[in-house]
C-alpha atoms as a PDB file:
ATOM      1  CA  UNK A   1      27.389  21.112 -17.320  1.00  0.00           C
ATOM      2  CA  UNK A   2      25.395  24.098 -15.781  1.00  0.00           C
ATOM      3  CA  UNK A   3      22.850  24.017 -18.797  1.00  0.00           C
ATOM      4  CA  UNK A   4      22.257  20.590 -18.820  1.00  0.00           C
ATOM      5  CA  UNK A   5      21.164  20.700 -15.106  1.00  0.00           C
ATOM      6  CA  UNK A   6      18.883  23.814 -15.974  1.00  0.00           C
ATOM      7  CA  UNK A   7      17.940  21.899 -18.993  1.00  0.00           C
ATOM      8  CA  UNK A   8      17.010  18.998 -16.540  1.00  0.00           C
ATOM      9  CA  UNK A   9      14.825  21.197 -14.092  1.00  0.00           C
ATOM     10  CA  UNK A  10      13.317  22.938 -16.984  1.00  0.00           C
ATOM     11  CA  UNK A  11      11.879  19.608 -17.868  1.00  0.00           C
ATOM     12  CA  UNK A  12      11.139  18.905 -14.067  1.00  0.00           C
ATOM     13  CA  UNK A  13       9.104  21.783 -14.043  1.00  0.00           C
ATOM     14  CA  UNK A  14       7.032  21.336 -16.808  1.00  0.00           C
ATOM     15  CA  UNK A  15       6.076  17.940 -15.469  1.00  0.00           C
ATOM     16  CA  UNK A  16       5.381  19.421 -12.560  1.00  0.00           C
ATOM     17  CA  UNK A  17       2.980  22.053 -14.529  1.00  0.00           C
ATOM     18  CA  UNK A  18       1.446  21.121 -17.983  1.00  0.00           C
ATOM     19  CA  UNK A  19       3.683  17.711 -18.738  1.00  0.00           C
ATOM     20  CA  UNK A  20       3.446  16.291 -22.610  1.00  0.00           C
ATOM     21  CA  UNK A  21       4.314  12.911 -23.237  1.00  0.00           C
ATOM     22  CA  UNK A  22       7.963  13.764 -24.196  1.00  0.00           C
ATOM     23  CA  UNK A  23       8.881  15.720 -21.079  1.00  0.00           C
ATOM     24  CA  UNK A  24       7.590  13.014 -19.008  1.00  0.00           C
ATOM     25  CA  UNK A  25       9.256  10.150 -21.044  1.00  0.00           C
ATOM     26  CA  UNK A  26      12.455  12.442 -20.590  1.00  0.00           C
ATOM     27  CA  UNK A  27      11.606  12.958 -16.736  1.00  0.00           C
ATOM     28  CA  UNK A  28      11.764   9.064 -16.329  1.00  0.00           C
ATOM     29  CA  UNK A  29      15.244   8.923 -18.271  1.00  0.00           C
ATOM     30  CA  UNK A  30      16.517  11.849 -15.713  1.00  0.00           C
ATOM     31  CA  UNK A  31      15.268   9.846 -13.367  1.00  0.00           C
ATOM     32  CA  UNK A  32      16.607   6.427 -14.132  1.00  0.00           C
ATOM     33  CA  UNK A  33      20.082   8.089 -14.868  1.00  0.00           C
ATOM     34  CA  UNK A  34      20.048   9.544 -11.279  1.00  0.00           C
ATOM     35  CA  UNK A  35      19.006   6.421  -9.040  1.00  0.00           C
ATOM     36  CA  UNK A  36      21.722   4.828 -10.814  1.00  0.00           C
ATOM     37  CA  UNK A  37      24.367   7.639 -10.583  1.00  0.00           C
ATOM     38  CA  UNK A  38      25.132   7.846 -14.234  1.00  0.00           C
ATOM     39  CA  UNK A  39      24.901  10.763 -17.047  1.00  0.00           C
ATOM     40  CA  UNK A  40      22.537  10.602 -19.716  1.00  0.00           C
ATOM     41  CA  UNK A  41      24.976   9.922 -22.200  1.00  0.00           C
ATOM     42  CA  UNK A  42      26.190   7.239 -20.381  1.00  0.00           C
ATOM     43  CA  UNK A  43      22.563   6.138 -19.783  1.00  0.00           C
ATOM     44  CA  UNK A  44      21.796   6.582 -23.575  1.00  0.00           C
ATOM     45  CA  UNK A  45      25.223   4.363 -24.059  1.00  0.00           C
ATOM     46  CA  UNK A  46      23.982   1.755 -22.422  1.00  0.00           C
ATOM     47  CA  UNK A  47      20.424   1.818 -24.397  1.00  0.00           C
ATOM     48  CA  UNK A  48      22.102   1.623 -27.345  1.00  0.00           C
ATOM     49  CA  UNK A  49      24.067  -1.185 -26.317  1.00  0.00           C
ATOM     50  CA  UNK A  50      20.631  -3.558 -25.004  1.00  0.00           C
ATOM     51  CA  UNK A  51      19.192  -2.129 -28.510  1.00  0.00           C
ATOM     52  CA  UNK A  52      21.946  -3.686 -30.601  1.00  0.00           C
ATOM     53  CA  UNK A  53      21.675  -6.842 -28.810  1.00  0.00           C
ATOM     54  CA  UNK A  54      17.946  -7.002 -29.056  1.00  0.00           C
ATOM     55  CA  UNK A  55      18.156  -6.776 -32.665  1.00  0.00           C
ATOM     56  CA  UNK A  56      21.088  -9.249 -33.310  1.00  0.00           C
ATOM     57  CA  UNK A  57      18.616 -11.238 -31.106  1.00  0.00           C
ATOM     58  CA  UNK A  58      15.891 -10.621 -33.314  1.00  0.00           C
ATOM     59  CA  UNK A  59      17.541 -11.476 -36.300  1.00  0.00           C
ATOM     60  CA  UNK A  60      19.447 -14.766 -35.309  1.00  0.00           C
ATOM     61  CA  UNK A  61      15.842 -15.787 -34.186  1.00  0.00           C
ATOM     62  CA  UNK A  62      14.636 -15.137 -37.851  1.00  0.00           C
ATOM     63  CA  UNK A  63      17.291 -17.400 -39.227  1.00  0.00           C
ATOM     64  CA  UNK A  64      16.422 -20.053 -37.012  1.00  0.00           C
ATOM     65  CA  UNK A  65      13.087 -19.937 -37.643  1.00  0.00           C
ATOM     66  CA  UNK A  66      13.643 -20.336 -40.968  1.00  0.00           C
ATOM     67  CA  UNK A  67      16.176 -23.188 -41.187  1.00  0.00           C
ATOM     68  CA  UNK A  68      13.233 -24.831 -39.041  1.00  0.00           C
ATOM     69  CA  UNK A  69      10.690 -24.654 -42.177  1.00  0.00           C
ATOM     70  CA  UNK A  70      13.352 -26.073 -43.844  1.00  0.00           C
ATOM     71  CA  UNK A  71      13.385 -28.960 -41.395  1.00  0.00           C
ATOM     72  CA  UNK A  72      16.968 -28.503 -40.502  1.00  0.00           C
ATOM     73  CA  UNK A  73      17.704 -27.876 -36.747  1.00  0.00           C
ATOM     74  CA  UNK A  74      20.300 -25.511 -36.084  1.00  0.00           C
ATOM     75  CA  UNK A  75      21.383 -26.131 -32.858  1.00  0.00           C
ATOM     76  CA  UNK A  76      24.858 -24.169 -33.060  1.00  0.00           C
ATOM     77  CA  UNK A  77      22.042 -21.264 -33.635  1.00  0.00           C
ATOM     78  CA  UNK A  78      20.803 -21.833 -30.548  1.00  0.00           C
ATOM     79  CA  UNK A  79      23.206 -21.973 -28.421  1.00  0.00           C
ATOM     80  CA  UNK A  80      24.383 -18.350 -29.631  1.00  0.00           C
ATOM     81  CA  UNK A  81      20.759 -17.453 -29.607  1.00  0.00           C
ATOM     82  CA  UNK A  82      21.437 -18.975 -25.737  1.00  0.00           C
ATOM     83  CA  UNK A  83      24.356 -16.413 -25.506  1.00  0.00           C
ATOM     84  CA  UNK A  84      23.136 -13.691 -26.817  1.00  0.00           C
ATOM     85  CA  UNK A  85      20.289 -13.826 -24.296  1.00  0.00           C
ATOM     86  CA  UNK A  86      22.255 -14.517 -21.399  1.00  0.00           C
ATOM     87  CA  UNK A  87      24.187 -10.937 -22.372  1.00  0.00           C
ATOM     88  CA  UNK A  88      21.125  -9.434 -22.134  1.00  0.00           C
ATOM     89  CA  UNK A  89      20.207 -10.709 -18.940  1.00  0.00           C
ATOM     90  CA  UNK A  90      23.490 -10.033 -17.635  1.00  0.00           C
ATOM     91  CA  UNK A  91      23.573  -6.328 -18.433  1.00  0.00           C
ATOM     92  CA  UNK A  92      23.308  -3.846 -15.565  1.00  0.00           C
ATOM     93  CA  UNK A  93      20.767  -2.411 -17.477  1.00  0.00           C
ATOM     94  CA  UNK A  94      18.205  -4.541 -16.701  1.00  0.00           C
ATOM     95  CA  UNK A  95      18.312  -4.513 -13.217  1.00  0.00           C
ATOM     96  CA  UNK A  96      17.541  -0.797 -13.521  1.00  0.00           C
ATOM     97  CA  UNK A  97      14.414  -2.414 -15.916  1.00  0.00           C
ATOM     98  CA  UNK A  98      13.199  -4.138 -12.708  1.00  0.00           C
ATOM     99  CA  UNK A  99      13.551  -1.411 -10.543  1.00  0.00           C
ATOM    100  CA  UNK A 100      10.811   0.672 -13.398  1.00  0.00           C
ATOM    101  CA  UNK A 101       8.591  -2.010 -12.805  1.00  0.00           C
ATOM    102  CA  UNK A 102       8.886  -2.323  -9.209  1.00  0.00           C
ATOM    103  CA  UNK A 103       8.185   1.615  -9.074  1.00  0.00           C
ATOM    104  CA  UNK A 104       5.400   1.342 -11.520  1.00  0.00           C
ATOM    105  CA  UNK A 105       3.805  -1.550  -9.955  1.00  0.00           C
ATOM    106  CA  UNK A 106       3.765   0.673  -6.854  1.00  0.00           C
ATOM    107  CA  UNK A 107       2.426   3.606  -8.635  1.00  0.00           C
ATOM    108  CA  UNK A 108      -0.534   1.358  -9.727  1.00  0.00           C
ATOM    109  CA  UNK A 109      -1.600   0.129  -6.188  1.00  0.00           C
ATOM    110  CA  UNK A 110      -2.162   4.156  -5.155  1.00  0.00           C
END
């Protein structure tokens, strides 16, 4: 526990000093975990989580998009194409996602 804090504050610190891509792309995780009172892990949980659903997404789009060259129209498709969206949207994740953009649209307008 102690070494991942000084881990985190290492990284802090060279953000602070002479930041590289990485440290600040890890900076913005640290921070996204903190404002919404989680751990990494369970942060990099929940990534995982919006990834797997983005590609099941991705790939039930495919299929649809080809039974529509075929001419057919695969509407049980999409409604779970529907469903699978909605899960997305649902996911606590991405009201964290607006938050980033909130923050970054603020950063912009200094």
């Amino acid at each position: 526990m102690i070494d991942s804090i000084q881990e985190r504050i290492q990284v802090l610190n060279r953000c602070l000093n002479n930041a590289n891509p990485q440290d600040e792309a890890i900076a913005e995780m640290i921070e996204l975990a903190n404002s919404r009172q989680i751990s990494l892990s369970q942060l990099k949980e929940e990534l995982e989580k919006l990834l797997e659903k983005l590609i099941k997404r991705k790939k039930l789009y495919q299929v649809i998009y080809e039974k529509e060259i075929q001419g057919e129209l695969p509407l049980l498709l999409y409604v779970k194409h529907y469903f699978i969206m909605k899960e997305i949207i649902d996911m606590e994740f991405i009201d964290f996602d607006l938050y980033l953009i909130t923050k970054n649209q603020e950063i912009l307008k200094k």
